[in-house]
N, C-alpha and C. Protein backbone atom coordinates (compact mmCIF):
# COMPACT_ATOMS: atom_id res chain seq x y z
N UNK A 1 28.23 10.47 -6.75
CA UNK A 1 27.17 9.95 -7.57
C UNK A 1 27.67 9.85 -9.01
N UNK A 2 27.66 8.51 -9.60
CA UNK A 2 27.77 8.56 -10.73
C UNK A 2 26.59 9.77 -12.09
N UNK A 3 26.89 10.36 -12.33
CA UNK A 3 26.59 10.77 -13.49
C UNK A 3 26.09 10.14 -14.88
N UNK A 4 26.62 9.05 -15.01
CA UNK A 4 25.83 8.14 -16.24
C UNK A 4 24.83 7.43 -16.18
N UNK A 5 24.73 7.26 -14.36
CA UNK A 5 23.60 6.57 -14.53
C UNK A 5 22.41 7.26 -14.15
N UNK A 6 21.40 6.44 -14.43
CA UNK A 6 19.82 7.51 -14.61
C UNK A 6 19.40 7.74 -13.16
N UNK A 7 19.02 8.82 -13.22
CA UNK A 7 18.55 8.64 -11.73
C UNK A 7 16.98 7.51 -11.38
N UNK A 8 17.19 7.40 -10.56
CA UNK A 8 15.82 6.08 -10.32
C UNK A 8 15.25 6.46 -8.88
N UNK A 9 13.85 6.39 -8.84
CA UNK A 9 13.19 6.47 -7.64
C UNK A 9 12.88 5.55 -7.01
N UNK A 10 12.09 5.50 -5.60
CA UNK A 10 11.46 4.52 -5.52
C UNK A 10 9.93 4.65 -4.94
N UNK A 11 8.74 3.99 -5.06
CA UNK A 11 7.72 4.46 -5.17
C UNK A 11 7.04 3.33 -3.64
N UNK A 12 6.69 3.75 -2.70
CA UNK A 12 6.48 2.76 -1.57
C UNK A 12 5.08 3.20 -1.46
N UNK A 13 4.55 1.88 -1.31
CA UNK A 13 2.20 2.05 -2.08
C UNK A 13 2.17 1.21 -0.84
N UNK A 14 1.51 1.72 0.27
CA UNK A 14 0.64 0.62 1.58
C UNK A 14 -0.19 0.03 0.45
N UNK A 15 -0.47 -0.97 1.28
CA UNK A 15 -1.89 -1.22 0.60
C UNK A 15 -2.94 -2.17 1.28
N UNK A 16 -4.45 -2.17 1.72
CA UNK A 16 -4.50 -3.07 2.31
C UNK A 16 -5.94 -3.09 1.69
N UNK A 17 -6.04 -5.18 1.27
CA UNK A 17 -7.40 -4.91 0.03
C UNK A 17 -7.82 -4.52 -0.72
N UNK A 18 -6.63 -4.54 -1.66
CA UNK A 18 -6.90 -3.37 -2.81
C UNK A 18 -6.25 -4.15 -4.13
N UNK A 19 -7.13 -5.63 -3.86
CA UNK A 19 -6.81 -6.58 -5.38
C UNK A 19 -7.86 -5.67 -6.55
N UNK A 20 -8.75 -5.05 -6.22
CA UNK A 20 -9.78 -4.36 -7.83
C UNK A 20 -8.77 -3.23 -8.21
N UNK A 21 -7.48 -2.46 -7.27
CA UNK A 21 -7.08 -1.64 -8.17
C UNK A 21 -5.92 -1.09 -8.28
N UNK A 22 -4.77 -2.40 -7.41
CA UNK A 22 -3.31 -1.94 -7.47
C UNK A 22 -2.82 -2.81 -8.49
N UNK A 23 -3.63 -3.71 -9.84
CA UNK A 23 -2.60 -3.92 -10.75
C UNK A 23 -2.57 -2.04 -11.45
N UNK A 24 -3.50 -1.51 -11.61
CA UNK A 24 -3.88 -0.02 -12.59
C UNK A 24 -2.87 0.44 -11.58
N UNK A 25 -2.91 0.67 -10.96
CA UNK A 25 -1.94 1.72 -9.87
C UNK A 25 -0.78 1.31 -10.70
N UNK A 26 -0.38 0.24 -10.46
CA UNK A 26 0.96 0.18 -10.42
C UNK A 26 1.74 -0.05 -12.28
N UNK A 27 0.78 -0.42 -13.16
CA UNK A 27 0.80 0.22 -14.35
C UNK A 27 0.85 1.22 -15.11
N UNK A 28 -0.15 2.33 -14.41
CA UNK A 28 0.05 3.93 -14.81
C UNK A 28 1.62 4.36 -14.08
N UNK A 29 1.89 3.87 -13.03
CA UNK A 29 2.61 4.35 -12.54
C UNK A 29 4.80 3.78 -13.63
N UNK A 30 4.19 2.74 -14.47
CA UNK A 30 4.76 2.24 -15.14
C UNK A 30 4.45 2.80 -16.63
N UNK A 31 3.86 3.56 -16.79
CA UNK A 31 3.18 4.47 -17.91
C UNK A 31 4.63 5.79 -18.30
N UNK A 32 4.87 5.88 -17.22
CA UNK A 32 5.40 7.28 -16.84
C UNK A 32 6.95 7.40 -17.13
N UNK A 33 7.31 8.63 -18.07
CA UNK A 33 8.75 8.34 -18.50
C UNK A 33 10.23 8.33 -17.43
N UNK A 34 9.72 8.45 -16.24
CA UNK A 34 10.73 8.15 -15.24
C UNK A 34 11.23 6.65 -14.69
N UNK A 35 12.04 6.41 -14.55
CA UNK A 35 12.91 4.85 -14.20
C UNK A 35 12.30 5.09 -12.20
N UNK A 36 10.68 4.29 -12.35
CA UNK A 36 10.89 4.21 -10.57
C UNK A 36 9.88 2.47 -10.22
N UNK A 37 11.02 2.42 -9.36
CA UNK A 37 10.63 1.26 -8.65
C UNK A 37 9.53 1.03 -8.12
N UNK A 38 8.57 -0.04 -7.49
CA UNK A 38 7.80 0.07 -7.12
C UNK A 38 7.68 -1.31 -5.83
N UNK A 39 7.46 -0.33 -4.79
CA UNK A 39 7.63 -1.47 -3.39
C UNK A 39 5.58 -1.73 -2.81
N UNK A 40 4.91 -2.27 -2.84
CA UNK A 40 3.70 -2.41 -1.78
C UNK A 40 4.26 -3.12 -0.83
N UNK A 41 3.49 -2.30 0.20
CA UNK A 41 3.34 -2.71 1.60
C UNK A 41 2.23 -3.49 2.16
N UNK A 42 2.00 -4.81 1.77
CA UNK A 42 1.23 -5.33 1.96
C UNK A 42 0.79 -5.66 3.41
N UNK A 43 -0.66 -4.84 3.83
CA UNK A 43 -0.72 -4.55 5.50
C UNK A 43 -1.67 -5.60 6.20
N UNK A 44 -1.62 -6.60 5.59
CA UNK A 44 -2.49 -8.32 6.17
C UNK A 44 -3.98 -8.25 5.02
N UNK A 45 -3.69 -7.99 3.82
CA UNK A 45 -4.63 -7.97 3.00
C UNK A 45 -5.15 -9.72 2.53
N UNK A 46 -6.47 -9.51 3.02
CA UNK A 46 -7.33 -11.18 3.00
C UNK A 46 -7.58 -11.21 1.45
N UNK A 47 -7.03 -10.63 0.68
CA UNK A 47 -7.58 -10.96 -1.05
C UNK A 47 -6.46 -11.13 -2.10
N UNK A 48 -6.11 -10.64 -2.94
CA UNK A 48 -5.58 -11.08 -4.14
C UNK A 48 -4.42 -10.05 -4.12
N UNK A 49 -4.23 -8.95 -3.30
CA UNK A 49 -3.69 -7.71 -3.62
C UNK A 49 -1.99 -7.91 -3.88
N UNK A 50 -1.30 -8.72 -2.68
CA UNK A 50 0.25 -9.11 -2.70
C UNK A 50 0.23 -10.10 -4.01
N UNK A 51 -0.62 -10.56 -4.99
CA UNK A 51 -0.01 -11.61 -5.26
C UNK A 51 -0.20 -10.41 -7.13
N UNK A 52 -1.44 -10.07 -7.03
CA UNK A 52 -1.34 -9.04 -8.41
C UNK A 52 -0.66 -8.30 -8.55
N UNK A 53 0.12 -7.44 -7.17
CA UNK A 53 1.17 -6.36 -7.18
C UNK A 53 2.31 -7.22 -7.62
N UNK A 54 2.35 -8.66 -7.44
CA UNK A 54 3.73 -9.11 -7.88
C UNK A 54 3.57 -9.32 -9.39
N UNK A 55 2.43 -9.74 -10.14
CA UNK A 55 2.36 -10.21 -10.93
C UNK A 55 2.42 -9.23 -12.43
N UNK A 56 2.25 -7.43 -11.62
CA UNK A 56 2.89 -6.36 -12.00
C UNK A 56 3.82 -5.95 -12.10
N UNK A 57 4.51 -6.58 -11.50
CA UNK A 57 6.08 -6.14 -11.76
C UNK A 57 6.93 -5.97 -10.07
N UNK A 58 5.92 -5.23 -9.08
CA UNK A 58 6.36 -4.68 -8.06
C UNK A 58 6.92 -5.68 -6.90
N UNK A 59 7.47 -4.59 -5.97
CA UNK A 59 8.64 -5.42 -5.45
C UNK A 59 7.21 -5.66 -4.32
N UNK A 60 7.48 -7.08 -3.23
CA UNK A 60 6.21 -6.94 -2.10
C UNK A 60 7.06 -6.97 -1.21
N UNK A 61 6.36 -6.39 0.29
CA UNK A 61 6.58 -6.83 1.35
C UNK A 61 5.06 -7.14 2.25
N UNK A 62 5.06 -8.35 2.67
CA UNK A 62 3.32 -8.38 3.55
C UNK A 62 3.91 -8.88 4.87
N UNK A 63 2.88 -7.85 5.39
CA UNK A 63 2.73 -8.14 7.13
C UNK A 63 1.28 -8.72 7.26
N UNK A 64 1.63 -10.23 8.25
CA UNK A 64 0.40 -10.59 8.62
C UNK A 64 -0.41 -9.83 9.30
C-alpha cells in the first residue's frame, strides 16, 4: 500500500424511491472530512432517485 496516498472509502446506499432524500444523504455524507466515494444501488426505483444521486456527485448502478 502506498503510503502517500489518502486512504479512501467507499460508501454503497440501496436505494429504492428515495428521490425526497438521497440528494441530503449523499451531501452530508460529502460534508464529512473523509475522502469516500459514493455508489447507490438503484433497486427499480419509479421516481427521480438514480437520476438526483447522479446529479450529486454519486457513482449509480440501477436494476430494473
Amino acid at each position: 500500500m502506498d503510503s502517500n496516498r489518502p486512504n479512501r472509502s467507499l460508501l454503497i446506499i440501496p436505494a429504492l424511491n428515495e428521490e425526497a432524500s438521497i440528494g441530503d444523504v449523499i451531501d452530508r455524507v460529502r460534508e464529512t472530512p473523509l475522502e469516500i466515494d459514493v455508489l447507490i444501488i438503484d433497486d427499480g426505483s419509479r421516481d427521480r432517485t438514480a437520476a438526483l444521486a447522479r446529479e450529486h456527485g454519486a457513482t449509480v448502478v440501477s436494476h430494473p
